[in-house]
C-alpha atoms as a PDB file:
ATOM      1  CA  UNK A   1       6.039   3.393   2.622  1.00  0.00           C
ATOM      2  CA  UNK A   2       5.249   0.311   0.678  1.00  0.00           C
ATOM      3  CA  UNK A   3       7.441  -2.683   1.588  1.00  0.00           C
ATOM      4  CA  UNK A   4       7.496  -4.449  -1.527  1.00  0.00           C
ATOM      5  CA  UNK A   5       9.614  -4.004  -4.206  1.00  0.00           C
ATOM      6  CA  UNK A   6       6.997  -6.091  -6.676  1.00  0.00           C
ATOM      7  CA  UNK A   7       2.970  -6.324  -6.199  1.00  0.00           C
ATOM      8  CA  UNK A   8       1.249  -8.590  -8.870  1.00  0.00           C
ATOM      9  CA  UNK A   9      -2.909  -9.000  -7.791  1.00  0.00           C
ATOM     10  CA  UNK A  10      -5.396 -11.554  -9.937  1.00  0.00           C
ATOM     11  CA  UNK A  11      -2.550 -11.592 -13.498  1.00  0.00           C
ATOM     12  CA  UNK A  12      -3.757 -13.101 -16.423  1.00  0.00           C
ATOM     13  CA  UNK A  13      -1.624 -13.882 -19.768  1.00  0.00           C
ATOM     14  CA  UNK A  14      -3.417 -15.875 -22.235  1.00  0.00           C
ATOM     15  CA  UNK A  15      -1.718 -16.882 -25.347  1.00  0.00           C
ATOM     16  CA  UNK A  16      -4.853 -17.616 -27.981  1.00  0.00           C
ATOM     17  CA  UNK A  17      -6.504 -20.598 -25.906  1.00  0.00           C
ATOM     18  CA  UNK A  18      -3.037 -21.214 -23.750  1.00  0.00           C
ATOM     19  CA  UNK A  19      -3.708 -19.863 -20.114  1.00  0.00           C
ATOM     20  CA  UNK A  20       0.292 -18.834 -19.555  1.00  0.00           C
ATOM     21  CA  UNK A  21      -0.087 -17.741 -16.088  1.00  0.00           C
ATOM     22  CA  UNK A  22      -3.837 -17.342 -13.872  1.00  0.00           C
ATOM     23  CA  UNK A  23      -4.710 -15.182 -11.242  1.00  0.00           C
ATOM     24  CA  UNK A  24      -1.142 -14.836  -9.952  1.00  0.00           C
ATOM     25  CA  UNK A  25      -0.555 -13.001  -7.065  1.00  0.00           C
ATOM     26  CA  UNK A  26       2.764 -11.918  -5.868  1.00  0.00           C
ATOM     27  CA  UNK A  27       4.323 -10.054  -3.371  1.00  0.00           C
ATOM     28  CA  UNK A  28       8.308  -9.814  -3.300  1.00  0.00           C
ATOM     29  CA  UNK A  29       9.770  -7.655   0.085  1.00  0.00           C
ATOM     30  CA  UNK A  30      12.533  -5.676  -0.586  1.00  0.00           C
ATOM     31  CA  UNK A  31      15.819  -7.024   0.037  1.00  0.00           C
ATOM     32  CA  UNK A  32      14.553 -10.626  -0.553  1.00  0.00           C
ATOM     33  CA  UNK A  33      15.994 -13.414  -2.617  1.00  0.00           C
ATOM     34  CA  UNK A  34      13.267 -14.703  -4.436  1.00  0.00           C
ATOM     35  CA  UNK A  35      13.184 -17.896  -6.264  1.00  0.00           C
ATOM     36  CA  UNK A  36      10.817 -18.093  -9.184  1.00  0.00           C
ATOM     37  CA  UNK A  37      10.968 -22.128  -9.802  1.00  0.00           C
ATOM     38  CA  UNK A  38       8.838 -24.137 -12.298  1.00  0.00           C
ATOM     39  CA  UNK A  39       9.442 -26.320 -14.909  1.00  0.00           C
ATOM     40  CA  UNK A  40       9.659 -25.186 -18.380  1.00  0.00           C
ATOM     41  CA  UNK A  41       6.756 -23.796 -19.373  1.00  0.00           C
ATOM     42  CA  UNK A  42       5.596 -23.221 -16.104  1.00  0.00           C
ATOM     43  CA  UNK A  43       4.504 -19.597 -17.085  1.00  0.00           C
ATOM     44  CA  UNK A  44       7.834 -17.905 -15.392  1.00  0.00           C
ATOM     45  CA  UNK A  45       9.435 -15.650 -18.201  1.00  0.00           C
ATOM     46  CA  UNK A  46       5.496 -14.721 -19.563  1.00  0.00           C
ATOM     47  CA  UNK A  47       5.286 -13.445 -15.782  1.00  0.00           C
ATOM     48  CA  UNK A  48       9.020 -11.569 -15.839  1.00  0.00           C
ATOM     49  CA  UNK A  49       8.254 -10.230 -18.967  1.00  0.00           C
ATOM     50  CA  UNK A  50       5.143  -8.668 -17.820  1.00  0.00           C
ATOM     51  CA  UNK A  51       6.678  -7.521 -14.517  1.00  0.00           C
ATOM     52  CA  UNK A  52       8.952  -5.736 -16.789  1.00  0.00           C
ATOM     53  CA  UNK A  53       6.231  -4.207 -19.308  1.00  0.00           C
ATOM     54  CA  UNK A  54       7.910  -5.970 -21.679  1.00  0.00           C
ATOM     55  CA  UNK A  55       4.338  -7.349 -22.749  1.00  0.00           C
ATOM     56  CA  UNK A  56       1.025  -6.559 -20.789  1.00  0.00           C
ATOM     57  CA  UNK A  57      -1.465  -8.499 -18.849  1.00  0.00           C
ATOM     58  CA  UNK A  58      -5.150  -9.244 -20.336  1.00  0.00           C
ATOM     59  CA  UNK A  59      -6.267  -8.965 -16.774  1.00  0.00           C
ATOM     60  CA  UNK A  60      -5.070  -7.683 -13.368  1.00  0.00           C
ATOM     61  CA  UNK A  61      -2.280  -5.181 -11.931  1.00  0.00           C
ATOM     62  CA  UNK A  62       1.626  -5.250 -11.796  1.00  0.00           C
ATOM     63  CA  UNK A  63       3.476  -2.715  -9.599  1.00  0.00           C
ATOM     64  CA  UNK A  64       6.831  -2.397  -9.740  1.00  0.00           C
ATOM     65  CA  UNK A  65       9.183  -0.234  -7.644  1.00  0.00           C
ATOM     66  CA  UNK A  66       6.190   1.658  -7.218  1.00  0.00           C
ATOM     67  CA  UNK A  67       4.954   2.242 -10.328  1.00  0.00           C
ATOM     68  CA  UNK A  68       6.295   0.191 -13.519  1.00  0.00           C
ATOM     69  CA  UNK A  69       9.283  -1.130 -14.973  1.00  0.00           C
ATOM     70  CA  UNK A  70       9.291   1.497 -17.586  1.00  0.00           C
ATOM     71  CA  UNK A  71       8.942   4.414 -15.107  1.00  0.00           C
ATOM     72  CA  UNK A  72      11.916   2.674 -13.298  1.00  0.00           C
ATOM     73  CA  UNK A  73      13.901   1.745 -15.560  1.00  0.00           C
ATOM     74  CA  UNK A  74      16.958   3.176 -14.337  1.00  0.00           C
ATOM     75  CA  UNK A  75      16.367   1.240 -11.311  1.00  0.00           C
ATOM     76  CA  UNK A  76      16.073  -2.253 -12.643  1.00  0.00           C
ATOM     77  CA  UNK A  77      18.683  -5.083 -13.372  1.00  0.00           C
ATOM     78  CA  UNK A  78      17.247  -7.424 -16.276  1.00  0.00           C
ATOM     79  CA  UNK A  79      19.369 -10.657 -17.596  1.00  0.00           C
ATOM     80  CA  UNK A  80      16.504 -12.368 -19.943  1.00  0.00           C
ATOM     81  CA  UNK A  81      16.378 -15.828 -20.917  1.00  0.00           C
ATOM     82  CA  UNK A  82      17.417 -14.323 -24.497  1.00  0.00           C
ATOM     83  CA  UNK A  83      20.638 -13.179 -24.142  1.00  0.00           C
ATOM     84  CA  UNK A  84      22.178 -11.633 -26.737  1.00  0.00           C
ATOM     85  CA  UNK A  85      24.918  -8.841 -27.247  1.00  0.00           C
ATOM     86  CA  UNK A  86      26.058  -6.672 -29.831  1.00  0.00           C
ATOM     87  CA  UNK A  87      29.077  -9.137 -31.511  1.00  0.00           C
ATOM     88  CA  UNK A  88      31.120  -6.766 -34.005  1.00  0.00           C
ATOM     89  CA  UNK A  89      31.660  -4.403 -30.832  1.00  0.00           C
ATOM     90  CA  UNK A  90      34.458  -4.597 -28.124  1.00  0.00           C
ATOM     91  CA  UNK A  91      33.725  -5.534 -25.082  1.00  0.00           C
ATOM     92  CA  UNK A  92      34.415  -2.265 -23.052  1.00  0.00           C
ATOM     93  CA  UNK A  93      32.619  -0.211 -25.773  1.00  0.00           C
ATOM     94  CA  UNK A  94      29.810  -2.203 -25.688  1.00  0.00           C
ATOM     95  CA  UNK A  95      29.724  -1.851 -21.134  1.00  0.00           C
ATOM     96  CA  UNK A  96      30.294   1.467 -21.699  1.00  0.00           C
ATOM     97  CA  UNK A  97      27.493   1.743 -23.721  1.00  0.00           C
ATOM     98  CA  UNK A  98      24.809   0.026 -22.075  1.00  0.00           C
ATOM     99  CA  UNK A  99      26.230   1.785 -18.446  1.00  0.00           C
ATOM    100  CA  UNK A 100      25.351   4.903 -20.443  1.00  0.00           C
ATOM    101  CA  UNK A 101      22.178   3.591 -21.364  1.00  0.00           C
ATOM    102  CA  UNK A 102      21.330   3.195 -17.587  1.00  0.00           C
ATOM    103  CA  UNK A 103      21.971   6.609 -16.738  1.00  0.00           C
ATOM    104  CA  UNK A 104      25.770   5.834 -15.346  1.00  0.00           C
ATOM    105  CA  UNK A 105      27.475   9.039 -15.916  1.00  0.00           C
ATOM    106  CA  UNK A 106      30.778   8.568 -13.636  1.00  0.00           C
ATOM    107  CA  UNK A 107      34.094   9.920 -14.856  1.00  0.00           C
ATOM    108  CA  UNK A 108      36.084   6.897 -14.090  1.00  0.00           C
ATOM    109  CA  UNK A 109      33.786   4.782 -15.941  1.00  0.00           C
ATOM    110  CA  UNK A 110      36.332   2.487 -17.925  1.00  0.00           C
ATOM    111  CA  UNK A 111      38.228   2.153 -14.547  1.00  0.00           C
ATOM    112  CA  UNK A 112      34.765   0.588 -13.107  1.00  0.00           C
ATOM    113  CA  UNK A 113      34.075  -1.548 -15.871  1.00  0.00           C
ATOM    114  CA  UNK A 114      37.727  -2.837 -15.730  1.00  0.00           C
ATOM    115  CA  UNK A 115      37.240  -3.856 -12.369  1.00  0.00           C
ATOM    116  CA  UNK A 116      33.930  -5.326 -12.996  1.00  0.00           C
ATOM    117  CA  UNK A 117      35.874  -7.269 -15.520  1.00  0.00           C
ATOM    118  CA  UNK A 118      38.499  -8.738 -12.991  1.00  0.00           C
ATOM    119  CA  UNK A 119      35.930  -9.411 -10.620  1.00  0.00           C
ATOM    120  CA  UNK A 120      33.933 -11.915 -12.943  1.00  0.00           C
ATOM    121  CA  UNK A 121      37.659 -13.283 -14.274  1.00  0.00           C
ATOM    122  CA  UNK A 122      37.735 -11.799 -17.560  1.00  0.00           C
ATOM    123  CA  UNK A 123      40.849  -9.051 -17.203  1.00  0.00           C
ATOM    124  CA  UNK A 124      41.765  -9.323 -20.189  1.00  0.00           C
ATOM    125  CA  UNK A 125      38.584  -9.216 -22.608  1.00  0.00           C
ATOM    126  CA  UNK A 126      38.027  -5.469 -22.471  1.00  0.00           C
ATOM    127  CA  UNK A 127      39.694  -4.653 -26.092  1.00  0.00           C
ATOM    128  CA  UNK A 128      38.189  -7.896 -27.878  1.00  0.00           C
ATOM    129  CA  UNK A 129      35.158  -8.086 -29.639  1.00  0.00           C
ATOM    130  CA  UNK A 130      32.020  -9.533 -28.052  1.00  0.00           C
ATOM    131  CA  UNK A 131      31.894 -12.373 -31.005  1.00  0.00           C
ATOM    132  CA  UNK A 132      35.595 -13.685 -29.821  1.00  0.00           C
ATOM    133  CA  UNK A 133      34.192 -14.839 -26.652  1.00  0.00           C
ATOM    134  CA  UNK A 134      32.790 -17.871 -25.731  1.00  0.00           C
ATOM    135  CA  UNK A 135      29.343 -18.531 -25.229  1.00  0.00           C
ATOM    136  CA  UNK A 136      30.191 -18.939 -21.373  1.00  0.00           C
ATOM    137  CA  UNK A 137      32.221 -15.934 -21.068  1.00  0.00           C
ATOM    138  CA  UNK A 138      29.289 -13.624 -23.432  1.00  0.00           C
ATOM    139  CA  UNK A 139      26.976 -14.741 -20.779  1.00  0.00           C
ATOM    140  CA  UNK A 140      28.958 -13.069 -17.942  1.00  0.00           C
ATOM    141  CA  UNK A 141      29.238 -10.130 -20.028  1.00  0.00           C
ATOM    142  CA  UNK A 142      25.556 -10.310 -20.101  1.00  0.00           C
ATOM    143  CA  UNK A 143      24.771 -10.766 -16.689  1.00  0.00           C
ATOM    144  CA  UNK A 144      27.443  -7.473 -16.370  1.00  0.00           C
ATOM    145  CA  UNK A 145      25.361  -5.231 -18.049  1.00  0.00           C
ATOM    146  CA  UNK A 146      22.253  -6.079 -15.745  1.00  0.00           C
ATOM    147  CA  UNK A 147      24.270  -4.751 -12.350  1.00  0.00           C
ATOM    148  CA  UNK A 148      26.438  -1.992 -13.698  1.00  0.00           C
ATOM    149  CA  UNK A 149      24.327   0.445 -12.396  1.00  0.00           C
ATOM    150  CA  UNK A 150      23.852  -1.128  -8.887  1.00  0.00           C
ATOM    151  CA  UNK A 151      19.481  -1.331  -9.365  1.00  0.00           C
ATOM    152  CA  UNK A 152      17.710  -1.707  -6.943  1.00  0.00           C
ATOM    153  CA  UNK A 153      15.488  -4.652  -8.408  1.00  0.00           C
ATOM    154  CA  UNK A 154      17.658  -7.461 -10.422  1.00  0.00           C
ATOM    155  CA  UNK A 155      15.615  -9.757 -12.267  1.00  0.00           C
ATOM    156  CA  UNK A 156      17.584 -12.734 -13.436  1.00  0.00           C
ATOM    157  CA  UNK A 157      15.722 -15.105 -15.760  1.00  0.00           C
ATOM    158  CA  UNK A 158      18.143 -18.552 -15.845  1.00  0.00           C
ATOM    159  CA  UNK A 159      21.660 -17.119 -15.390  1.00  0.00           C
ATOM    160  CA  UNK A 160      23.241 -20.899 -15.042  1.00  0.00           C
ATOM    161  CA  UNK A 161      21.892 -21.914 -18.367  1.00  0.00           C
ATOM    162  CA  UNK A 162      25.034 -23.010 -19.972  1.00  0.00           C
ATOM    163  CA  UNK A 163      27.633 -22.139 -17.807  1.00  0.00           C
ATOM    164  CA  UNK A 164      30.002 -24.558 -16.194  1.00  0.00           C
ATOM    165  CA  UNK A 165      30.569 -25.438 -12.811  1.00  0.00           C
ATOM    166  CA  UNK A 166      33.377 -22.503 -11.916  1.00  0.00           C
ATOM    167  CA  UNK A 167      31.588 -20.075 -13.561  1.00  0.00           C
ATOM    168  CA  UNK A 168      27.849 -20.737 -11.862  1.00  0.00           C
ATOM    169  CA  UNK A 169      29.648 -20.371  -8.385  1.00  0.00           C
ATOM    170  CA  UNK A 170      31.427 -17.094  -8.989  1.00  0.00           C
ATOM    171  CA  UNK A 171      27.547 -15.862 -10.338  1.00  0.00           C
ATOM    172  CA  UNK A 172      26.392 -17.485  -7.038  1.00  0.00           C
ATOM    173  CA  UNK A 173      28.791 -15.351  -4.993  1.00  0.00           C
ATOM    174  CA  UNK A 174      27.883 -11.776  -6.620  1.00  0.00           C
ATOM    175  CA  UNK A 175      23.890 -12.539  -6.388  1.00  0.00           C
ATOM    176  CA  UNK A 176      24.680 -13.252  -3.078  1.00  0.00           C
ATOM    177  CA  UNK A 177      27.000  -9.976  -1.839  1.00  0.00           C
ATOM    178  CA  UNK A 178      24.701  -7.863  -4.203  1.00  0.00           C
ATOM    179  CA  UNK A 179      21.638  -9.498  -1.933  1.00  0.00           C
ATOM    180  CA  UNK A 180      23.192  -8.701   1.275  1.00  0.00           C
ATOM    181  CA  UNK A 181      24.057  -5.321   0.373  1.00  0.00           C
ATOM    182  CA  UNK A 182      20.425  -4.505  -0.027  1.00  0.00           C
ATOM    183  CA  UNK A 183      19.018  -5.576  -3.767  1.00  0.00           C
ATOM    184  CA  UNK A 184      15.746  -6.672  -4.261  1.00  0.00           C
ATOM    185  CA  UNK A 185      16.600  -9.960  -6.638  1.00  0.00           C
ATOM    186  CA  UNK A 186      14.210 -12.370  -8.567  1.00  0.00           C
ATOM    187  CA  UNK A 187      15.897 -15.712  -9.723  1.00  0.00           C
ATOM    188  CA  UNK A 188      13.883 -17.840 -12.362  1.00  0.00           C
ATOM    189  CA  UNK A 189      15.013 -21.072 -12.723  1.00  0.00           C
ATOM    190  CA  UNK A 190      13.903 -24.401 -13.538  1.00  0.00           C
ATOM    191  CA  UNK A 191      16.801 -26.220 -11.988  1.00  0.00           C
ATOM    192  CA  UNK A 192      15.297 -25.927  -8.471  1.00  0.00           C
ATOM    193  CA  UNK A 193      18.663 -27.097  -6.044  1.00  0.00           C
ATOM    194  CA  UNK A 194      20.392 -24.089  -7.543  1.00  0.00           C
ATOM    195  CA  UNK A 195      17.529 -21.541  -5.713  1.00  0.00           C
ATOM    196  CA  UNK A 196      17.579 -23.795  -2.850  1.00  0.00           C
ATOM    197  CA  UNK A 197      21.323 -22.908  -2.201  1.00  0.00           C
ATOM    198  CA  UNK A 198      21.123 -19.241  -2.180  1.00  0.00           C
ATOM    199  CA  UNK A 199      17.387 -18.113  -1.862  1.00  0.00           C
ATOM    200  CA  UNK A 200      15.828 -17.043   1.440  1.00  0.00           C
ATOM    201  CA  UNK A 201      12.010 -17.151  -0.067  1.00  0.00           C
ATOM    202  CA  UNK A 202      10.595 -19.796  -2.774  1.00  0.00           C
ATOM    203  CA  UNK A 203       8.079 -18.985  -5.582  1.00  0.00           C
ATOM    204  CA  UNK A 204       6.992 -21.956  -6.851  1.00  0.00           C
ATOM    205  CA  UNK A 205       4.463 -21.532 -10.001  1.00  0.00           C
ATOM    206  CA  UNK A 206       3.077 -25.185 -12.580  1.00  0.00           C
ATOM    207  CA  UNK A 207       1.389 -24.350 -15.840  1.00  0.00           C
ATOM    208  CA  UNK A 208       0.621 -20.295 -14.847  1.00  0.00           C
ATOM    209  CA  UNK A 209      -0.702 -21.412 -11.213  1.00  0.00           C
ATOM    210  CA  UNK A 210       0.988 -20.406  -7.948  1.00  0.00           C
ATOM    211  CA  UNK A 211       1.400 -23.791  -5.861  1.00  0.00           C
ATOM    212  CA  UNK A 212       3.683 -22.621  -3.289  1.00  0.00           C
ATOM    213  CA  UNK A 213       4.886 -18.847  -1.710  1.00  0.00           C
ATOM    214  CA  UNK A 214       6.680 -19.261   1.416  1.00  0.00           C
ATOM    215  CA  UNK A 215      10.346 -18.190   2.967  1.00  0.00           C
ATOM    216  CA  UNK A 216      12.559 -21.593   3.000  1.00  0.00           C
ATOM    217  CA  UNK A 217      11.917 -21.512   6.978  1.00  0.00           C
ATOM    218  CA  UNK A 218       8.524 -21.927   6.506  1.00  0.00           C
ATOM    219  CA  UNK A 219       8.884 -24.693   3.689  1.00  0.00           C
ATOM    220  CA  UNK A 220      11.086 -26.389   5.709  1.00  0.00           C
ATOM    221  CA  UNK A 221       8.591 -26.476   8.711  1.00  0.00           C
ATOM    222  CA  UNK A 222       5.941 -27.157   6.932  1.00  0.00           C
ATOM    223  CA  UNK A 223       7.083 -29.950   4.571  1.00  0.00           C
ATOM    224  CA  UNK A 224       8.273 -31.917   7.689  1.00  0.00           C
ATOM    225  CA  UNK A 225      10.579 -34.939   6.803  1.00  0.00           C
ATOM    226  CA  UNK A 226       9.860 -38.203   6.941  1.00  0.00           C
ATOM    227  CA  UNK A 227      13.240 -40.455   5.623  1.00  0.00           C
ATOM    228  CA  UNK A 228      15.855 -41.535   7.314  1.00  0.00           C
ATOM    229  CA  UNK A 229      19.433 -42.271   5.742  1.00  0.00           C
ATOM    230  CA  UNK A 230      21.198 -45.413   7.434  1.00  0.00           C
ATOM    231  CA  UNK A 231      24.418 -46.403   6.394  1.00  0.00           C
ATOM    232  CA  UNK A 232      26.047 -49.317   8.308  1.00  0.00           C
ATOM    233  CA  UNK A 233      29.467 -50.532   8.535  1.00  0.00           C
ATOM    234  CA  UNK A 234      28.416 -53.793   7.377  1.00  0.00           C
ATOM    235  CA  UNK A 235      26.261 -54.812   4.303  1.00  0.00           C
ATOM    236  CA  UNK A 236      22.864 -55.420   6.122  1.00  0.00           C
ATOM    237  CA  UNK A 237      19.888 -53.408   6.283  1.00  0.00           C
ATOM    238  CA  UNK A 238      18.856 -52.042   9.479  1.00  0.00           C
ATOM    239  CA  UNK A 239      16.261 -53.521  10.889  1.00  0.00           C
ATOM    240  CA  UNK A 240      12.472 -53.607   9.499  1.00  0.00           C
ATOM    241  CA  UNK A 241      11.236 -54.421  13.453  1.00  0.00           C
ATOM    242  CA  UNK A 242      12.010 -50.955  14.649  1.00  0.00           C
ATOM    243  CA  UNK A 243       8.560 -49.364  15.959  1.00  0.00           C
ATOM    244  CA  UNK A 244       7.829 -46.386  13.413  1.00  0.00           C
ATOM    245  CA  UNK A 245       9.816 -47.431  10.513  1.00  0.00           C
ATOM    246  CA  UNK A 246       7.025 -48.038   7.308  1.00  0.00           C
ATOM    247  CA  UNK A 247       9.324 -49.383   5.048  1.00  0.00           C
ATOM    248  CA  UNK A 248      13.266 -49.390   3.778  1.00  0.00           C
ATOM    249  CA  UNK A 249      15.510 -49.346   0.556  1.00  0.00           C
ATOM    250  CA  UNK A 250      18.999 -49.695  -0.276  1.00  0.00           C
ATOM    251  CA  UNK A 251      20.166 -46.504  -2.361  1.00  0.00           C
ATOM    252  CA  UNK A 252      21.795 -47.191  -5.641  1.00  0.00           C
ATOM    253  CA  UNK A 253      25.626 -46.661  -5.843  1.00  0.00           C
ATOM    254  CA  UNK A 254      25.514 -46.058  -2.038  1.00  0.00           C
ATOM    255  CA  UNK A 255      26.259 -47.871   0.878  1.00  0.00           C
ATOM    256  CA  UNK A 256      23.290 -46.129   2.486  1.00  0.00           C
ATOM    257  CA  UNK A 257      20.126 -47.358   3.190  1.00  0.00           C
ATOM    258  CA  UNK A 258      16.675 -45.282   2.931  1.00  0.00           C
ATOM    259  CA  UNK A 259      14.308 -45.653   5.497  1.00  0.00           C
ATOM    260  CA  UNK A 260      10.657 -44.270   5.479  1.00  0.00           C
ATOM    261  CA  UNK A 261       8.852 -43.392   8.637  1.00  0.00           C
ATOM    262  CA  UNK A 262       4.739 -43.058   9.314  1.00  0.00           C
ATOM    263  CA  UNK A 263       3.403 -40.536   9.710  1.00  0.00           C
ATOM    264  CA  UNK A 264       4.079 -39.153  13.726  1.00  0.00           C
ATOM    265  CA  UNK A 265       6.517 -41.089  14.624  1.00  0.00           C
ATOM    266  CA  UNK A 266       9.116 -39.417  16.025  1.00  0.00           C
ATOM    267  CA  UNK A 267      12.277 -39.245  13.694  1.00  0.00           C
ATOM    268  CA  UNK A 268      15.081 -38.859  16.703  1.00  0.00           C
ATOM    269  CA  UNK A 269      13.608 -41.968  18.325  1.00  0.00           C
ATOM    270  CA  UNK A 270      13.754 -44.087  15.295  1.00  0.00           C
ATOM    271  CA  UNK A 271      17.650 -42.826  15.248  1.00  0.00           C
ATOM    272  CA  UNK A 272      18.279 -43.450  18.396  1.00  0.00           C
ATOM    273  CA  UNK A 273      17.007 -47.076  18.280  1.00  0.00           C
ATOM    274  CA  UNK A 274      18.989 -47.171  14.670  1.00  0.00           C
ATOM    275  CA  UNK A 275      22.217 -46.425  15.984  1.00  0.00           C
ATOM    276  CA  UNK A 276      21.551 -49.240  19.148  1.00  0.00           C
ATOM    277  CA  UNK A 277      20.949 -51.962  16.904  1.00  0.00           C
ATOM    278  CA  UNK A 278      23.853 -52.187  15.455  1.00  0.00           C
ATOM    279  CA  UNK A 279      26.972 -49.935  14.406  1.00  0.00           C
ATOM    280  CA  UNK A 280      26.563 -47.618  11.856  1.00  0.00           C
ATOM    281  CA  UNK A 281      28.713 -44.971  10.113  1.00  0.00           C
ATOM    282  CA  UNK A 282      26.256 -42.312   9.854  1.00  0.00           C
ATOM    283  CA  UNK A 283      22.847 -41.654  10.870  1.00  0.00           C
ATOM    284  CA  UNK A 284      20.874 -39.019   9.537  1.00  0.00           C
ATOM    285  CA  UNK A 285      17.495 -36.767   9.036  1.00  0.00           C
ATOM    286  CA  UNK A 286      16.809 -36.275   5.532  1.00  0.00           C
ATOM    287  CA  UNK A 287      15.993 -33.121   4.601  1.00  0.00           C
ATOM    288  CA  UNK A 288      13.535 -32.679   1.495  1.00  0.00           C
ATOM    289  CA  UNK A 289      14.786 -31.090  -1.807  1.00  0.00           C
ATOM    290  CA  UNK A 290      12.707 -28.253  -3.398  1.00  0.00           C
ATOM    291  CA  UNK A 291      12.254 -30.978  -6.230  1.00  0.00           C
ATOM    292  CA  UNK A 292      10.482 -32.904  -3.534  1.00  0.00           C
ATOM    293  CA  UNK A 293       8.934 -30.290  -1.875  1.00  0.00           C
ATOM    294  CA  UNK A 294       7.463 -29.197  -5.490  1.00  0.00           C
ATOM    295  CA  UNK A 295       6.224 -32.460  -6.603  1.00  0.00           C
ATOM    296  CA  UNK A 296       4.491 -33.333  -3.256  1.00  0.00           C
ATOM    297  CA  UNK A 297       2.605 -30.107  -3.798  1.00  0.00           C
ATOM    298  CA  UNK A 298       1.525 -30.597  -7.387  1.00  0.00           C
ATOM    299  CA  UNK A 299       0.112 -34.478  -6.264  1.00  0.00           C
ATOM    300  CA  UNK A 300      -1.941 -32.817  -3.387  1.00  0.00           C
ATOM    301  CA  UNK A 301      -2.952 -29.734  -5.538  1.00  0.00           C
ATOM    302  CA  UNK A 302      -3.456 -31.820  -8.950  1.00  0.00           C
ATOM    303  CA  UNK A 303      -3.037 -35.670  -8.776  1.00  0.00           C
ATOM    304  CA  UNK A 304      -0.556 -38.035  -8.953  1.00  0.00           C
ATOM    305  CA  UNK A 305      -0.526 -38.255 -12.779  1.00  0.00           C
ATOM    306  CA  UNK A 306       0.190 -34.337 -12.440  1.00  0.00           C
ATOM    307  CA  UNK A 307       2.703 -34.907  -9.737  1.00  0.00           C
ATOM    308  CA  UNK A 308       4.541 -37.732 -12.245  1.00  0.00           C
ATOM    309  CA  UNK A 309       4.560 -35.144 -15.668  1.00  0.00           C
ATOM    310  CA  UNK A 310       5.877 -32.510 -12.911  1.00  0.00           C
ATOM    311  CA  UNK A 311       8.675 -35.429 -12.044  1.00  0.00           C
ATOM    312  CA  UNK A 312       9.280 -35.879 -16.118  1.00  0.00           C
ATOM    313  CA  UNK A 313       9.649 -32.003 -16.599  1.00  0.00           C
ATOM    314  CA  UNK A 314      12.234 -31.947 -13.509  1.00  0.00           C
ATOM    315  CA  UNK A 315      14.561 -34.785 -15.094  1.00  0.00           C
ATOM    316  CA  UNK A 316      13.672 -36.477 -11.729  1.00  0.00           C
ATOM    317  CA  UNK A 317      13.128 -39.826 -13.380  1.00  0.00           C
END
């Protein structure tokens, strides 16, 4: 029995003389989270698009559920980066629709879709037409239709993209009961602290190249920390004679102070002898972002000039 909801072995897209993704391989378990992070332009809708035969390699194999996403098509969830919906219809016309499209055939169909409804906090949209609502609130709609028929692969290319803070929560609390009820879900995003708070394996691809495929355990182990955060109750730095420190800065708009430690020093040492110096509020182990994570990665794969474009493309700077 294969294990893995999604195989890709050796991919290549080009685009005319644009290599969009390169000898990608892939394997996604089923019943993982995975993150699919890049920047824009990284090559992660070309590869969801092929992964959903939406448009074809020039080289290498995609399996998918088995076979491919048009012999499972029933199976799939897809929310593309394109959303659109059809605007003169009503909203529950339109569900019922696209459920019916998907092979959902239940009696008490409206009854499910009105409950969908409540449960993304629209109650009350079912009788409008899809052009009344907001973008925000056509988005959920959207991302609706791509679990309607409880698949057993969702692919979700950018569902944040637009949507406020309230709303990106309550779509971070259904990926996350549909995940532990068994899905098989794909994430693309570029906004990498968003996949970081839900995802239990990273996918990290730069310009159509795989730089990083790892569960966050194994990130987290591998891309051991080396700062410090140091905030004291009075105004002055801790201090730089502390054996293993390499060098310190004051964060801006924080009372906290950054310290960086070489490389084998041990971090809960350098604490210790922290918090004995003098008093401090808090004292801790800083943990690196994904955004970190990826742009250490592209410097040791690439170059730093790489590693700084990466930064740009993040909004890091």
């Amino acid at each position: 029995m294969n294990e893995n909801a999604i195989n890709l072995k050796k991919v290549n897209k080009l685009f005319g003389s644009t290599h969009a993704v390169r000898d990608l391989d892939l394997t996604v378990p089923k019943g993982s989270l995975c993150g699919f992070l890049g920047p824009n332009g990284a090559g992660k809708t070309t590869t969801i698009r092929m992964i959903m035969s939406i448009i074809y390699p020039d080289h290498g194999s995609i399996e998918v559920l088995g076979g491919n996403a048009l012999s499972s098509k029933d199976r799939i969830g897809y929310l593309p980066e394109e959303r659109g919906l059809y605007r003169k219809m009503r909203v529950g016309d339109f569900l019922e629709y696209m459920a019916t499209l998907k092979g959902i055939t239940r009696p008490d169909l409206r009854t499910y879709i009105k409950g969908w409804l409540k449960r993304i906090d629209l109650p009350d949209v079912f009788s409008k037409k899809c052009e009344e609502l907001s973008k925000g609130m056509q988005q959920k709609i959207q991302f609706l239709t791509s679990i309607l028929h409880e698949p057993e692969l969702l692919i979700l290319d950018e569902p944040f993209s637009g949507l406020d803070p309230v709303n990106t929560e309550l779509l971070n609390k259904l990926i996350r009961e549909l995940s532990q009820q068994g899905t098989t879900i794909i994430f693309s995003t570029h906004v990498l602290h968003q996949a970081e708070q839900i995802c239990d394996r990273i996918f990290l691809i730069n310009k159509g190249v795989k730089i990083l495929d790892a569960t966050l355990e194994q990130i987290r182990e591998r891309f051991d920390p080396r700062t410090i955060l140091a905030e004291p109750f009075d105004d002055n730095p801790p201090s730089n004679n502390i054996p293993g420190i390499k060098s310190s800065r004051k964060l801006p708009h924080s009372a906290a102070y950054e310290l960086e430690i070489d490389i084998g020093a041990n971090p809960q040492i350098i604490m210790q002898c922290v918090l004995s110096e003098k008093p401090m509020r808090s004292v801790e182990l800083r943990r690196l972002s994904l955004d970190e994570v990826f742009i250490q990665v592209v410097q040791q794969d690439v170059g730093k000039e790489a590693a700084e474009l990466a930064r740009e493309e993040l909004s890091l700077v």
